[in-house]
C-alpha atoms as a PDB file:
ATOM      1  CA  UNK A   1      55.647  78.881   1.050  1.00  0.00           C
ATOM      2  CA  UNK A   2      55.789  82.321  -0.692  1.00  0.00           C
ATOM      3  CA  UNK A   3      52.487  83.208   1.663  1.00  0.00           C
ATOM      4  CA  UNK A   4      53.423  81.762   4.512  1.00  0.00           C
ATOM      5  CA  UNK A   5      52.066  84.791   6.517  1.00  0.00           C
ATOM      6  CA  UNK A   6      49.018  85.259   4.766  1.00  0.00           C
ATOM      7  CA  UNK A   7      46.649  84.178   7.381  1.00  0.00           C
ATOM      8  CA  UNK A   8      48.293  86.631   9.860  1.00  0.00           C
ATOM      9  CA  UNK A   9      48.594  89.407   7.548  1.00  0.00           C
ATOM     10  CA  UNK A  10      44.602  89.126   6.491  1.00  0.00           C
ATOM     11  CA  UNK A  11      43.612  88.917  10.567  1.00  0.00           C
ATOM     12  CA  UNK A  12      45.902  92.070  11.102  1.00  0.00           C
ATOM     13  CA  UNK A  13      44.850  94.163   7.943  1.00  0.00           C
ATOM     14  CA  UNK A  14      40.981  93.584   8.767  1.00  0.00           C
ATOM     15  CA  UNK A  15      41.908  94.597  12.637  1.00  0.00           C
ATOM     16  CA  UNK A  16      44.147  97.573  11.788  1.00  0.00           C
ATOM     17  CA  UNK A  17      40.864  99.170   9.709  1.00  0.00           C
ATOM     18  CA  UNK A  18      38.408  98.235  11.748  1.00  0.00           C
ATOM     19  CA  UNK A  19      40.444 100.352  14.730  1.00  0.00           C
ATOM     20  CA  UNK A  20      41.116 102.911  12.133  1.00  0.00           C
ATOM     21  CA  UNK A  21      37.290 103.406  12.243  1.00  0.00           C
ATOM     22  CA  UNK A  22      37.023 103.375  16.098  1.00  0.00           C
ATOM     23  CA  UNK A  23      39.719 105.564  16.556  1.00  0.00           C
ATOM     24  CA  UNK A  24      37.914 108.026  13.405  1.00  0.00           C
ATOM     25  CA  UNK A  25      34.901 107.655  15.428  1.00  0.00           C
ATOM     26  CA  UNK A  26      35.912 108.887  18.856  1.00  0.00           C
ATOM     27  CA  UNK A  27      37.884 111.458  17.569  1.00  0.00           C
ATOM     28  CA  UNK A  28      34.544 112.837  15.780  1.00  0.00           C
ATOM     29  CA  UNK A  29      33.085 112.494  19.132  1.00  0.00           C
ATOM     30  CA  UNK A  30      30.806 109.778  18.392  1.00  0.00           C
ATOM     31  CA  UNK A  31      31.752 107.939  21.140  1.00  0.00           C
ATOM     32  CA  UNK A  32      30.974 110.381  23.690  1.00  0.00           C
ATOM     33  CA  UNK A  33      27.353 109.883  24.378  1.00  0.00           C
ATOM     34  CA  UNK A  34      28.702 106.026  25.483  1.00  0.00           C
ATOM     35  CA  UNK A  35      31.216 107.145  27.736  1.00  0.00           C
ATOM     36  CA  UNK A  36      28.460 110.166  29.528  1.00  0.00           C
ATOM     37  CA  UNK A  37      26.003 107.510  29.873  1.00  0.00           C
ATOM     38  CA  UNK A  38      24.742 106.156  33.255  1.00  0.00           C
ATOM     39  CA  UNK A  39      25.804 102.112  32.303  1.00  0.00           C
ATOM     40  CA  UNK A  40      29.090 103.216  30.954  1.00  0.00           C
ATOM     41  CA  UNK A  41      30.407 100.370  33.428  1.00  0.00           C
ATOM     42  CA  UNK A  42      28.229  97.437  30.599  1.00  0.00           C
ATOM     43  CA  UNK A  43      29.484  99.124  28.052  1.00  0.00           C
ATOM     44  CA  UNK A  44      33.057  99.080  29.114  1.00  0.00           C
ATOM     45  CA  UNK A  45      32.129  95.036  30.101  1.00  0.00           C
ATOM     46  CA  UNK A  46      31.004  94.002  26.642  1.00  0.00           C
ATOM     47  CA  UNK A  47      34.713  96.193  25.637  1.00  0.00           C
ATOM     48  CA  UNK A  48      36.710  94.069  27.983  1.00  0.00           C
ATOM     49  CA  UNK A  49      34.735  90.601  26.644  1.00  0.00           C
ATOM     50  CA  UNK A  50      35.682  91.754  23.389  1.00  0.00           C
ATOM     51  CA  UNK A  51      39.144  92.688  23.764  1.00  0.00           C
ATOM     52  CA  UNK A  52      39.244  88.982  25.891  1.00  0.00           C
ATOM     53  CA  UNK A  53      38.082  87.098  22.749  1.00  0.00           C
ATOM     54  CA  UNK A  54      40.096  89.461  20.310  1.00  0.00           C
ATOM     55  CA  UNK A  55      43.435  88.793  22.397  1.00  0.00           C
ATOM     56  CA  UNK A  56      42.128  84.474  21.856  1.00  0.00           C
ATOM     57  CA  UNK A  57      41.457  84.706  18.445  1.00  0.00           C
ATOM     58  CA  UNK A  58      45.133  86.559  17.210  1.00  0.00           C
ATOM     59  CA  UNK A  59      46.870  84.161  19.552  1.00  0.00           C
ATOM     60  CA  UNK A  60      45.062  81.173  17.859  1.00  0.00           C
ATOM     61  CA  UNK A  61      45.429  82.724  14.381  1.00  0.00           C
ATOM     62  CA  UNK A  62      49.585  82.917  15.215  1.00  0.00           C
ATOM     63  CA  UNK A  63      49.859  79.418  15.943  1.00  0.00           C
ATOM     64  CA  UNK A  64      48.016  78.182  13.345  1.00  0.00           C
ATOM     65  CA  UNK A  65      49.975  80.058  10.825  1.00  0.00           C
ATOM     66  CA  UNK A  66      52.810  78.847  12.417  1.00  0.00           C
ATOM     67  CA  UNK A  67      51.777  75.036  12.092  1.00  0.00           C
ATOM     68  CA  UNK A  68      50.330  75.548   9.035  1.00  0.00           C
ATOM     69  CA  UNK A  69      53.821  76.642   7.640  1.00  0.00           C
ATOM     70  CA  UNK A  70      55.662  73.772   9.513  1.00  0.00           C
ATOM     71  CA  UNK A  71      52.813  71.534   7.945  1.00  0.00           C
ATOM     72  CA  UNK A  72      53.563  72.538   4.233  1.00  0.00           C
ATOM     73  CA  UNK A  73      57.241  72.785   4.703  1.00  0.00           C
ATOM     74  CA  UNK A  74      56.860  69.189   5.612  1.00  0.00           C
ATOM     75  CA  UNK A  75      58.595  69.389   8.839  1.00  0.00           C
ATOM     76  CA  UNK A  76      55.748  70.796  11.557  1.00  0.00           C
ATOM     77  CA  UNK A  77      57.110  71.034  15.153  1.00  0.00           C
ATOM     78  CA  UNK A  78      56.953  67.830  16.896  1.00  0.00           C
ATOM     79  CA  UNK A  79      55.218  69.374  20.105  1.00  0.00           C
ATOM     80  CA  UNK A  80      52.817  70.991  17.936  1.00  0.00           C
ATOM     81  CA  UNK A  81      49.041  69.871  17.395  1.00  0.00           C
ATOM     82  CA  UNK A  82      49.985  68.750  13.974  1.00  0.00           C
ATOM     83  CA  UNK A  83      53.468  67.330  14.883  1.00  0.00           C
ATOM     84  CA  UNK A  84      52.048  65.123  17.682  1.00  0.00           C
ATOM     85  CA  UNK A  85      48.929  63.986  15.014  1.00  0.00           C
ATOM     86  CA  UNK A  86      51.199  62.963  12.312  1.00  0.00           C
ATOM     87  CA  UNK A  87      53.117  61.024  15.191  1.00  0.00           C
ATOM     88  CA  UNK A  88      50.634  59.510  16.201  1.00  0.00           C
ATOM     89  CA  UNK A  89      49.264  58.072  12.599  1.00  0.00           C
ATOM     90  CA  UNK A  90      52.672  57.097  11.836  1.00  0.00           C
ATOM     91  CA  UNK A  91      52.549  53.090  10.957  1.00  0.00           C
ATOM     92  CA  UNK A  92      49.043  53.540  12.053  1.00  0.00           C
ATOM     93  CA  UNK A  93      45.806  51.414   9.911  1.00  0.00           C
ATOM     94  CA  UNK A  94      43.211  52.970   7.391  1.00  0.00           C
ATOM     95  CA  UNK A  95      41.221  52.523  10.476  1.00  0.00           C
ATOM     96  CA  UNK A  96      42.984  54.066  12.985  1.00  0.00           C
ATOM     97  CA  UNK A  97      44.324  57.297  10.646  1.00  0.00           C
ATOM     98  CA  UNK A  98      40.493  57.884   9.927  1.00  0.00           C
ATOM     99  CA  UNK A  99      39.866  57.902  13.966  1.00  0.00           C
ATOM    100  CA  UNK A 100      42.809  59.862  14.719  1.00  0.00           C
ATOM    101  CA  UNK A 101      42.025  62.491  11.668  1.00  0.00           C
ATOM    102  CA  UNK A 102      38.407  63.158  13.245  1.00  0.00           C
ATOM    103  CA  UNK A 103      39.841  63.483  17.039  1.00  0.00           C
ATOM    104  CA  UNK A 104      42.130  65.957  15.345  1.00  0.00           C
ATOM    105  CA  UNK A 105      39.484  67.697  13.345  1.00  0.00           C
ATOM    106  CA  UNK A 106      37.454  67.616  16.965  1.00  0.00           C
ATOM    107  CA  UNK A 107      40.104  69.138  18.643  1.00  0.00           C
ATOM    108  CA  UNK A 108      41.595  72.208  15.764  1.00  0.00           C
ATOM    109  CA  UNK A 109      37.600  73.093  16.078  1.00  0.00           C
ATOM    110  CA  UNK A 110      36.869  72.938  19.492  1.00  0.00           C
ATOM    111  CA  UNK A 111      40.081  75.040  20.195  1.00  0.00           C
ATOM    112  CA  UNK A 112      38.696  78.110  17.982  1.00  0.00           C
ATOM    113  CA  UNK A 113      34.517  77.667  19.419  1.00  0.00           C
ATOM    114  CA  UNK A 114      35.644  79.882  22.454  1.00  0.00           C
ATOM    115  CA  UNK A 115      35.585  82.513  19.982  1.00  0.00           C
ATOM    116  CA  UNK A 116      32.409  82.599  18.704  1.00  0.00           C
ATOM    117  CA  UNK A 117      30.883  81.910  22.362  1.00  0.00           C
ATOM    118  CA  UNK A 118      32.519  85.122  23.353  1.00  0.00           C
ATOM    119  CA  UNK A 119      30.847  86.810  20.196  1.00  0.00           C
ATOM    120  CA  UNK A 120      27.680  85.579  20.866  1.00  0.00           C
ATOM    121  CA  UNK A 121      27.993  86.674  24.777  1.00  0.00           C
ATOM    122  CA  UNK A 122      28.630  90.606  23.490  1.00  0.00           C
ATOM    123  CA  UNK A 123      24.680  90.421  21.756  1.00  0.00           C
ATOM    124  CA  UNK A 124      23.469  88.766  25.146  1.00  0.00           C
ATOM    125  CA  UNK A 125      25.192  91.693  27.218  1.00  0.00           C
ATOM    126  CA  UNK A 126      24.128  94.382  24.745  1.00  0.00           C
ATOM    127  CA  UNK A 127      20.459  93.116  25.107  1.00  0.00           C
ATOM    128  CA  UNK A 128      21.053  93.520  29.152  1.00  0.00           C
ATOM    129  CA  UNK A 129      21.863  96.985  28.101  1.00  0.00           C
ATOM    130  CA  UNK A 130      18.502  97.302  26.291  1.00  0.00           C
ATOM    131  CA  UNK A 131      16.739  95.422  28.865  1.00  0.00           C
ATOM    132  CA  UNK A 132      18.025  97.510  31.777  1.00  0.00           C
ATOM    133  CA  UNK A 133      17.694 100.998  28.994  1.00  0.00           C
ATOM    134  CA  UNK A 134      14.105 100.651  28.973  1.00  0.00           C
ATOM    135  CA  UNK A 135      13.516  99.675  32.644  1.00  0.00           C
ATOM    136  CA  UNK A 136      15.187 103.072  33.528  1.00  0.00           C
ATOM    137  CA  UNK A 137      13.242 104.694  30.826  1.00  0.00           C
ATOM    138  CA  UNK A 138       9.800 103.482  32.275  1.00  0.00           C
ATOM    139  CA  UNK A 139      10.494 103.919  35.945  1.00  0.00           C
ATOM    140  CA  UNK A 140      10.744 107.904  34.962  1.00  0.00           C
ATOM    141  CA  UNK A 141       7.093 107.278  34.134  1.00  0.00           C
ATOM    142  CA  UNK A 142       4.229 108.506  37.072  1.00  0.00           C
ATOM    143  CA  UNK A 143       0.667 108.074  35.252  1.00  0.00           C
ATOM    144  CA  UNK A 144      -0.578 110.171  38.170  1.00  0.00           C
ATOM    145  CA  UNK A 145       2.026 113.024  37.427  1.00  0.00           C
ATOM    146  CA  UNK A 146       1.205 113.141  33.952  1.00  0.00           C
ATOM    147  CA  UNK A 147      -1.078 115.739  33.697  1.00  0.00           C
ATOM    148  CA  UNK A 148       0.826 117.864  35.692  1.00  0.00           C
ATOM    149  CA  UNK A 149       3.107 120.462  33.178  1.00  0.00           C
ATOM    150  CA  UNK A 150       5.741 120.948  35.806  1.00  0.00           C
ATOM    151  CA  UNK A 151       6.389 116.963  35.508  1.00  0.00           C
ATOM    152  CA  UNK A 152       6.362 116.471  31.884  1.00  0.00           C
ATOM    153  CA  UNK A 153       9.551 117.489  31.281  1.00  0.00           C
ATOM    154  CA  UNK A 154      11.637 115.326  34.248  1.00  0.00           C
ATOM    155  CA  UNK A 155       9.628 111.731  32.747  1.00  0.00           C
ATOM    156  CA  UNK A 156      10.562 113.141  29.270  1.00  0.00           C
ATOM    157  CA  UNK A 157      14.241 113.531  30.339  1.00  0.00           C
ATOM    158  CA  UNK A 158      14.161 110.122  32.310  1.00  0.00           C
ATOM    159  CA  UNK A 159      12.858 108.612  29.071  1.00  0.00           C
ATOM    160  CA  UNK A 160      15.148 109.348  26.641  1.00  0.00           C
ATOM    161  CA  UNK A 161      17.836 108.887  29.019  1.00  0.00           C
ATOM    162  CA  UNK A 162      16.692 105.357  29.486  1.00  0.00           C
ATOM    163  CA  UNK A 163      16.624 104.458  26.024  1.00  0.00           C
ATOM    164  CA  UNK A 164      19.852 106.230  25.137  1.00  0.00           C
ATOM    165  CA  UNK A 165      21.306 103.595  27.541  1.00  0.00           C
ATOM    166  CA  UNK A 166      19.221 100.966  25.514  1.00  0.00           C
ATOM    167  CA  UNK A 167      20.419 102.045  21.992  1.00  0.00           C
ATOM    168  CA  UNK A 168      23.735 102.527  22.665  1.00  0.00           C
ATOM    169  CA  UNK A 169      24.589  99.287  24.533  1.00  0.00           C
ATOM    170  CA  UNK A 170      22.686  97.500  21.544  1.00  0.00           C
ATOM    171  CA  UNK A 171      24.534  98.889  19.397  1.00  0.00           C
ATOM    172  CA  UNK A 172      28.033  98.532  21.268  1.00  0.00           C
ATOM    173  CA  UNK A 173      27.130  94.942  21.583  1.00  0.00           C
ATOM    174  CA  UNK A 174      26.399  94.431  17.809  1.00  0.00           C
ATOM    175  CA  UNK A 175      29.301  96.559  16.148  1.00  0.00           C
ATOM    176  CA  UNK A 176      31.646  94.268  17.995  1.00  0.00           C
ATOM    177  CA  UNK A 177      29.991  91.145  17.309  1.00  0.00           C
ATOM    178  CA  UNK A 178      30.306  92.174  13.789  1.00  0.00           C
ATOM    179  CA  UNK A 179      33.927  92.602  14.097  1.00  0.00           C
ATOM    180  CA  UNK A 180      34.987  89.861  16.560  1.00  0.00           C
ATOM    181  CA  UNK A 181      32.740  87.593  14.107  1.00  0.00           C
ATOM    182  CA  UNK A 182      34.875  88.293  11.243  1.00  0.00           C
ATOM    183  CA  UNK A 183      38.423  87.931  12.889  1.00  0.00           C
ATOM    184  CA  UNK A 184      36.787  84.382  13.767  1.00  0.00           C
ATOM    185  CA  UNK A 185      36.161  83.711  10.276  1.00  0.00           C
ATOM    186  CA  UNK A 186      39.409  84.195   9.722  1.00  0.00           C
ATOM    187  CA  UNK A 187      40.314  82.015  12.469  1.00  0.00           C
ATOM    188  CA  UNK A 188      38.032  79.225  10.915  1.00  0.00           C
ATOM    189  CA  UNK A 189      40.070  79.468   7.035  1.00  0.00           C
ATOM    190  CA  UNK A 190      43.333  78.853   9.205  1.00  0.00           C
ATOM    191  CA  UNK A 191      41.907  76.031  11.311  1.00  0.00           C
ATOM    192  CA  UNK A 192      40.569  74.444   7.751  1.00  0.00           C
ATOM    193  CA  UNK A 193      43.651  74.664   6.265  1.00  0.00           C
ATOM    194  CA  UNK A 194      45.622  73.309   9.142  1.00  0.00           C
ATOM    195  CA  UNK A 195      43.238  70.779   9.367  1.00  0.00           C
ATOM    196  CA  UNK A 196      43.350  69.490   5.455  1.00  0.00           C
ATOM    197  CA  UNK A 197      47.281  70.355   5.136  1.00  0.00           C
ATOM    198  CA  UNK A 198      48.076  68.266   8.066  1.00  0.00           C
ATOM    199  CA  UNK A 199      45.562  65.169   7.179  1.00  0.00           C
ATOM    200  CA  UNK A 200      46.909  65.003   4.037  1.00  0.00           C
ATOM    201  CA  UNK A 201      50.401  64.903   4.562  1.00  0.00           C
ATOM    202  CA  UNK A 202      49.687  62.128   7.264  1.00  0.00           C
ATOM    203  CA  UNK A 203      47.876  60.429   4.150  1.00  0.00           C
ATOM    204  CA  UNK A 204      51.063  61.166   1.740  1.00  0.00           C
ATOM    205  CA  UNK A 205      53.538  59.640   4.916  1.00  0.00           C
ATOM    206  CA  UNK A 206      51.249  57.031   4.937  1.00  0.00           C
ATOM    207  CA  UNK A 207      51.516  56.097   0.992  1.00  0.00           C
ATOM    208  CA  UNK A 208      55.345  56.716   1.155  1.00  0.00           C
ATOM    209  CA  UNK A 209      55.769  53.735   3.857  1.00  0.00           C
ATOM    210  CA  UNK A 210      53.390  51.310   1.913  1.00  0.00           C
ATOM    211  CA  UNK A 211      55.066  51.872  -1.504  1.00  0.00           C
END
């Protein structure tokens, strides 16, 4: 039990530096061509999705920490996920235990997929970004104004504008996959550990009643 925070610690040190960078970027003024641009409102979406699975992940890394303390102290909560497992395999056959243990594995993973659904939705809504970037980009396109000097520079200007928006959504959407990705790894050691910690000491209870 001398780590008995560990998994919490980990998820906040790897949060608190990965802000530290955001907040070192947008003080550089990196940030800014995002907020100017004309979908500022997707960007600020894929923020929000991300802050929405961020917010799911900590709250699933505190309770596993929790249960996985009560699990290796040998006295998890009874209204826990682990407390009402091991109550449930109590007296229970080889059989059964081995059922039970994969509807519990089913469940501990199930319970931390939202996660990774909500990473993989910030690519799909960065790639709307790029989709829509390069629509605007093209529409600033006349083939029949072309040759005309006075119109070069207003498509030119439409252009890059259009795939500013593209770039920058892209890479909003893939800078917080990254990071949303790794707090779910995170997530994922936790749920393992839960998962083995509390099978096993259902397995030791087990032995203890036999013997």
């Amino acid at each position: 039990m001398q780590h008995r925070y560990l998994l919490i610690v980990r998820f906040a040190l790897i949060n608190a530096v990965a802000a530290a960078f955001l907040a070192a970027a947008w003080l550089q003024g990196w940030l800014d061509g995002i907020i100017n641009e004309q979908l500022w409102e997707l960007s600020a979406l894929i923020f929000i999705v991300f802050l929405y699975g961020l917010a799911i992940c900590a709250h699933r890394v505190w309770r596993h920490s929790n249960e996985l303390n009560g699990v290796k102290a040998g006295a998890p909560d009874p209204e826990s996920w682990a407390g009402r497992y091991l109550a449930d395999v109590d007296g229970a056959g080889p059989e059964s235990r081995q059922m039970l243990a994969d509807g519990f594995r089913l469940k501990i993973t199930n319970r931390v997929a939202i996660v990774r659904h909500i990473a993989n939705a910030l690519v799909f809504l960065g790639l709307i970004g790029t989709v829509i970037g390069f629509i605007i980009a093209l529409s600033g396109v006349d083939p029949e104004s072309a040759g005309k000097a006075e119109n070069v520079a207003a498509m030119v200007a439409t252009l890059i504008s259009g795939m500013s928006v593209a770039l920058y959504t892209t890479l909003i959407g893939a800078i917080l996959y990254t990071w949303l990705t790794v707090s779910y790894r995170i997530l994922v050691t936790g749920a393992v550990d839960l998962i083995t910690a509390t099978v096993e000491l259902g397995e030791a209870r087990g032995r203890s009643r036999r013997t």
